[in-house]
Protein backbone atom coordinates (compact mmCIF):
# COMPACT_ATOMS: atom_id res chain seq x y z
CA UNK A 1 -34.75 0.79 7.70
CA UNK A 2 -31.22 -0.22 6.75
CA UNK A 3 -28.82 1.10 4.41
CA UNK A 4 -25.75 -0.27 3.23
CA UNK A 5 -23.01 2.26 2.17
CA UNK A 6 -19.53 1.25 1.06
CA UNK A 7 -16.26 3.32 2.57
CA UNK A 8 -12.75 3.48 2.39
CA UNK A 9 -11.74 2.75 6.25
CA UNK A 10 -9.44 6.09 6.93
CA UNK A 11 -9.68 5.83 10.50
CA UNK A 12 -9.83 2.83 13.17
CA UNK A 13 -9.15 5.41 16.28
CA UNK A 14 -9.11 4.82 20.17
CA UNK A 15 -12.38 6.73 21.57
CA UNK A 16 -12.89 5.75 25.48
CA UNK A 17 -13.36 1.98 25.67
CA UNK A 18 -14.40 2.14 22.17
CA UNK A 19 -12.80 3.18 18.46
CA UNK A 20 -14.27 5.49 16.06
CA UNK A 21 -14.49 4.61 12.66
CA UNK A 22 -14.74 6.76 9.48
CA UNK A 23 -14.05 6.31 6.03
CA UNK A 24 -15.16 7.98 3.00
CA UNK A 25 -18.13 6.78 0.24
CA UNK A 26 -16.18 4.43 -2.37
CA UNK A 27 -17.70 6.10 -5.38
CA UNK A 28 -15.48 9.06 -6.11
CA UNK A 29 -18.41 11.64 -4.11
CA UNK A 30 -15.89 12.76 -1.28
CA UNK A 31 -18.56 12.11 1.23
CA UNK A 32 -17.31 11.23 4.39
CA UNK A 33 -19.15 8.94 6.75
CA UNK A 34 -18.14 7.92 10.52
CA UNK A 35 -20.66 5.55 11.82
CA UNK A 36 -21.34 5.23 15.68
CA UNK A 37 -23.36 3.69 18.16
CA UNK A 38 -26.31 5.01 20.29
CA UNK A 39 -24.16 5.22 23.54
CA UNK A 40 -24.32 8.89 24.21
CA UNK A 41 -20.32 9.23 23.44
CA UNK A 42 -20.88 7.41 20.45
CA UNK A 43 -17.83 5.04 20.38
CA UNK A 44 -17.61 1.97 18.40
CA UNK A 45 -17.57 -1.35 20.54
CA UNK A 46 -15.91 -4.20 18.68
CA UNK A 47 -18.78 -6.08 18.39
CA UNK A 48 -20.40 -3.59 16.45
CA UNK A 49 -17.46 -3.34 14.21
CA UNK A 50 -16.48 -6.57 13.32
CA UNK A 51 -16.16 -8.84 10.30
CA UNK A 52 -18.16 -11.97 10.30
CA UNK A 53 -14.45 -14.08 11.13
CA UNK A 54 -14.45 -11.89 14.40
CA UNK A 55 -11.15 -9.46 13.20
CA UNK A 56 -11.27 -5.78 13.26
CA UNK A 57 -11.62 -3.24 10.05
CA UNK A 58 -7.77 -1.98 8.76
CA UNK A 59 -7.45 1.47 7.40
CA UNK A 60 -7.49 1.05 3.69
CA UNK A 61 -10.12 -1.97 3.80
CA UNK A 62 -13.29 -1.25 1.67
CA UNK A 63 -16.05 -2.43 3.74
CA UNK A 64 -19.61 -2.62 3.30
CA UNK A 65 -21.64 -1.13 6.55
CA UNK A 66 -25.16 -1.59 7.73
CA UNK A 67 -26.41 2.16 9.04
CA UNK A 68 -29.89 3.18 10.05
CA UNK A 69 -29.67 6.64 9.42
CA UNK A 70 -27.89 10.31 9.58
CA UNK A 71 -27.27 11.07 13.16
CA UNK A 72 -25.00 14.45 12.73
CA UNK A 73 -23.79 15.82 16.49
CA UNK A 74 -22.91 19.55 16.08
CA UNK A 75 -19.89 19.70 13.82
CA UNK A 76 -19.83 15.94 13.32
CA UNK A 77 -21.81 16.17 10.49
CA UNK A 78 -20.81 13.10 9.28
CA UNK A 79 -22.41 10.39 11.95
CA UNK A 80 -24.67 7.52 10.78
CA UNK A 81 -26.07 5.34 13.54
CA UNK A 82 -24.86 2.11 12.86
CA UNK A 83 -27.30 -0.96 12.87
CA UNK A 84 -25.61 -3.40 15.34
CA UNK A 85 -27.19 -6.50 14.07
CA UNK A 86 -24.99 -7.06 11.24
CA UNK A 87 -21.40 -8.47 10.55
CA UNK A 88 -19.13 -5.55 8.64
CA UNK A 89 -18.49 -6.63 5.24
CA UNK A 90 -14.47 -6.64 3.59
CA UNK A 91 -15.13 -6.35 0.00
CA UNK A 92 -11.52 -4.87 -1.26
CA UNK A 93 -8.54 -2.78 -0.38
CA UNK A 94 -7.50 0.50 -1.53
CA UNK A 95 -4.17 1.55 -2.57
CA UNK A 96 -1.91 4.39 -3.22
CA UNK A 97 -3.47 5.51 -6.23
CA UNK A 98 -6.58 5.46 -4.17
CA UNK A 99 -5.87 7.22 -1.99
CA UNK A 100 -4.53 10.06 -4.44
CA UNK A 101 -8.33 10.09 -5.33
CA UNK A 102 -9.67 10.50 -2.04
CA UNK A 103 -7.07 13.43 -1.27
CA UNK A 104 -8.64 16.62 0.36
CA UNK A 105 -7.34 20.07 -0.06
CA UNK A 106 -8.72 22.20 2.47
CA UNK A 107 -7.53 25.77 2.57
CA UNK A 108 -6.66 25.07 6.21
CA UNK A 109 -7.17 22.28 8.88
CA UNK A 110 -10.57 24.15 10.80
CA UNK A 111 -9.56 27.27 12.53
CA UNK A 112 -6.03 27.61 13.87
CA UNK A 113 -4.88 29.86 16.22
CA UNK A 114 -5.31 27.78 19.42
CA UNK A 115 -2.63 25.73 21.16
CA UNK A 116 -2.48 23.47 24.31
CA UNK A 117 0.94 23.16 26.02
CA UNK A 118 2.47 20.73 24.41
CA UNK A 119 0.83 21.01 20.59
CA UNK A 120 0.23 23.70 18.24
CA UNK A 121 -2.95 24.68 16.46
CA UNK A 122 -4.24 21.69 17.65
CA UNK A 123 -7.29 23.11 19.38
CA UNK A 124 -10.34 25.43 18.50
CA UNK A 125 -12.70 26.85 21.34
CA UNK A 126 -16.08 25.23 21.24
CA UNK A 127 -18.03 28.48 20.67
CA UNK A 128 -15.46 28.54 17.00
CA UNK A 129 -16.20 25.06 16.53
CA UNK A 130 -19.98 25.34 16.91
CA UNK A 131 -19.30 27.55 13.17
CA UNK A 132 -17.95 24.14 11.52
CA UNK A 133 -19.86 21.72 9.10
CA UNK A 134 -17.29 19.60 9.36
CA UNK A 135 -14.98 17.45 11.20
CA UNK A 136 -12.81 14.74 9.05
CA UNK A 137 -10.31 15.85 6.50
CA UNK A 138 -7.49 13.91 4.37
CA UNK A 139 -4.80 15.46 3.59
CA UNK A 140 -0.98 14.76 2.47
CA UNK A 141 2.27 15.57 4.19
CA UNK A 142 5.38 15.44 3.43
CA UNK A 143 7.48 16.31 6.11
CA UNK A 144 5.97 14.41 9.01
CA UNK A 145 7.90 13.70 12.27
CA UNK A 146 6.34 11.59 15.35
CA UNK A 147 7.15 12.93 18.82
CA UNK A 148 7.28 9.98 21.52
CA UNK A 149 7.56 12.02 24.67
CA UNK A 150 5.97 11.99 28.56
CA UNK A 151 4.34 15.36 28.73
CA UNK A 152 3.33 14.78 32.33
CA UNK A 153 6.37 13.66 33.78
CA UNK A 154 8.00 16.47 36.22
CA UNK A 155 3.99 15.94 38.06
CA UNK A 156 5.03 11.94 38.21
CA UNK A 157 2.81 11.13 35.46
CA UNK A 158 4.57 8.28 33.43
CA UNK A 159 2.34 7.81 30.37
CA UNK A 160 4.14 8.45 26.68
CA UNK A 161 2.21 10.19 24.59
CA UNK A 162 2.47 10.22 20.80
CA UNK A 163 2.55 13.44 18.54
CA UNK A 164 2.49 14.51 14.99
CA UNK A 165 4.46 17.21 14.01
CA UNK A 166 3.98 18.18 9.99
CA UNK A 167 2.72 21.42 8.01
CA UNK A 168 -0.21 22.24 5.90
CA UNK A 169 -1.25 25.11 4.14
CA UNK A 170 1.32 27.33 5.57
CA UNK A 171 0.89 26.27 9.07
CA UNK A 172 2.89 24.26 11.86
CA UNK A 173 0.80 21.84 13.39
CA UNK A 174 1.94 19.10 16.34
CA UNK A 175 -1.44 16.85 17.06
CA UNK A 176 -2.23 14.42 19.57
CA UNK A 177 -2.01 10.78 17.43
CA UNK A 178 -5.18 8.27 18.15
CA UNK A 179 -3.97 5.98 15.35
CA UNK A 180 -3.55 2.67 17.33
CA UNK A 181 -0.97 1.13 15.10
CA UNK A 182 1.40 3.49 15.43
CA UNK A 183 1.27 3.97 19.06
CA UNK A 184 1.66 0.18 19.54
CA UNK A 185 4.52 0.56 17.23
CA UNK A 186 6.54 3.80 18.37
CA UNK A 187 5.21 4.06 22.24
CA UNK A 188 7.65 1.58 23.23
CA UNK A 189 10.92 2.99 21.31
CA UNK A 190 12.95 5.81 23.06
CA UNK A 191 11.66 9.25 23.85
CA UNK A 192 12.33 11.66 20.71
CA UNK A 193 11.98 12.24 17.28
CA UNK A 194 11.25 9.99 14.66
CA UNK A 195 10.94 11.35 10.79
CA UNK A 196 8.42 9.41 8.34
CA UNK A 197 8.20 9.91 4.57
CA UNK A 198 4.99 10.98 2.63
CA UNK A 199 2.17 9.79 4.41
CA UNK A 200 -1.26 10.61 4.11
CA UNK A 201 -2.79 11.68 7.68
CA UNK A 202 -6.79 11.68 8.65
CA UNK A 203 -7.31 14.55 10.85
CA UNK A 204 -10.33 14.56 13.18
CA UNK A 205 -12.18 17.08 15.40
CA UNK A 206 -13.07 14.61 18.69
CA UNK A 207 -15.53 15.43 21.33
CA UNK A 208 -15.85 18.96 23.62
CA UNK A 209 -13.35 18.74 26.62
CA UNK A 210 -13.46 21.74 28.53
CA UNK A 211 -14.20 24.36 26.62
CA UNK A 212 -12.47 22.91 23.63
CA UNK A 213 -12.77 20.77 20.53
CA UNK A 214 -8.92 19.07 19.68
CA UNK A 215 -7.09 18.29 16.32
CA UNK A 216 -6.22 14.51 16.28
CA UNK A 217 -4.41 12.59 13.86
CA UNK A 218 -6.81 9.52 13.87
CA UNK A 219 -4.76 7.30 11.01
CA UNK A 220 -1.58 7.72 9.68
CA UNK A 221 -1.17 6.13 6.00
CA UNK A 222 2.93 5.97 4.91
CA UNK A 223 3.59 5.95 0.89
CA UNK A 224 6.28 3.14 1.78
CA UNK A 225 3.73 0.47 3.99
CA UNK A 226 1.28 1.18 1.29
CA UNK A 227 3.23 0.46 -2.06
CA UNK A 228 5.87 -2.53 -0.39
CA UNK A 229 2.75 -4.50 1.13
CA UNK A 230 3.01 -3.29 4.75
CA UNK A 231 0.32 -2.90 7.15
CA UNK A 232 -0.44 0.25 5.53
C-alpha cells in the first residue's frame, strides 16, 4: 500500500553516499516524518529523492512523498520506508511565517551532559539514547556562530570541518553541521569564526558510532535568506 503525506523539507543532510531527508506533516500536527530507504543504513539515494525534472528537494519546499509504511529504528521514531517507484512531488514553499508555526520548544535538545573533543553536549551514550522517542527537533537561535576549523590537523589530517556554536534552553552547544549548503558555502572561506543572525536550526540524533548517538545540525534556515529571496 502507498501513502502520500505532505512535509515541510527541514532537512536535505549528507548520510554516507546518501542524504537523509525529514520534514514535518504540512497540516499544523507537529508530526515529524524522515523517510528512508530499505538499505540497512537507511540513506536516501537521489534517485529515490528526486522530482520528476531530475533536481533535488530544498529545505523549505513542500513536497508530496510516496511512503509504504512506519519503519521507526530505536529512537528514530520518525522513519517511513519510502516507496521508490515514484517521482517526489514540489507542491509549494514555506516561508518565515511558516516556519514560526512549525517552531519546537523542547525543554532541552535530548540529554546533555556528553561532549566529544572538539563539541559540547553534542553527544549522548547509546544506553541514554535507547530512553528517547525522539530524534528531530526545530528550534530557533539567535546567537549562532559557524566554526570552519581542521580538527585533525597536528595527526596530518587536512579535512575542514564545519561547527555550530549557539545556545538553547540554558545550554552551550557546538554541533557537527551536515547541512550541505552551508558547507559548500563556508568550507572553502578561512579557518575561524563566522556569526549568522536568527536562524532556525534542525537538530538530528544520527546513527550509533561507538558507543554513541551525536547531535547534528542537519539544516540551517537564516531569517535574512528566507525573507530577501535567498536560497533559504
Amino acid at each position: 500500500m502507498t501513502l502520500v503525506k505532505t512535509i515541510v523539507c527541514l532537512a536535505n543532510s549528507r548520510k554516507l553516499s546518501g542524504r537523509c531527508v525529514a520534514g514535518m506533516l504540512d497540516d499544523g500536527s507537529g508530526e515529524w516524518v524522515r523517510p528512508v530507504s530499505s538499505r540497512p543504513n537507511r540513506e536516501v539515494s537521489t534517485r529515490e529523492r528526486q522530482y520528476k525534472d531530475g533536481t533535488d528537494p530544498s529545505v523549505l519546499d513542500i513536497v508530496s512523498v510516496a511512503l509504504i509504511q512506519p519503519q521507526p529504528h530505536d529512537f528514530q521514531s520518525e522513519n517511513w520506508l519510502l516507496n521508490p517507484a515514484y517521482y517526489w512531488n514540489k507542491t509549494d514553499r514555506a516561508d518565515w511565517r511558516g516556519l514560526l508555526r512549525l517552531e519546537q520548544r523542547p525543554s532541552s535538545l535530548w540529554i546533555n551532559g556528553s561532549s566529544t573533543y572538539h563539541g559540547n553536549n553534542d553527544r549522548i551514550p547509546i544506553e541514554e539514547a535507547a530512553t528517547l522517542s525522539d530524534s528531530l527537533n526545530l528550534i530557533r537561535a539567535t546567537d549562532l556562530t559557524l566554526q570552519v576549523h581542521t580538527p585533525g590537523a597536528t595527526f596530518g589530517d587536512q579535512k575542514r570541518v564545519l561547527r555550530a556554536h549557539f545556545s538553547y534552553a540554558g545550554h552551550s552547544h557546538i554541533l557537527r553541521v551536515t547541512d550541505p549548503e552551508y558547507e559548500l558555502e563556508y568550507l572553502p572561506k578561512p579557518e575561524g569564526f563566522y556569526e549568522l543572525g536568527e536562524s532556525f536550526l534542525t537538530v538530528s540524533l544520527g546513527e550509533p558510532y561507538e558507543g554513541h548517538v551525536y547531535k547534528l545540525v542537519a539544516a540551517i534556515i537564516e531569517r535574512v535568506k528566507v525573507q530577501t529571496g535567498g536560497r533559504r
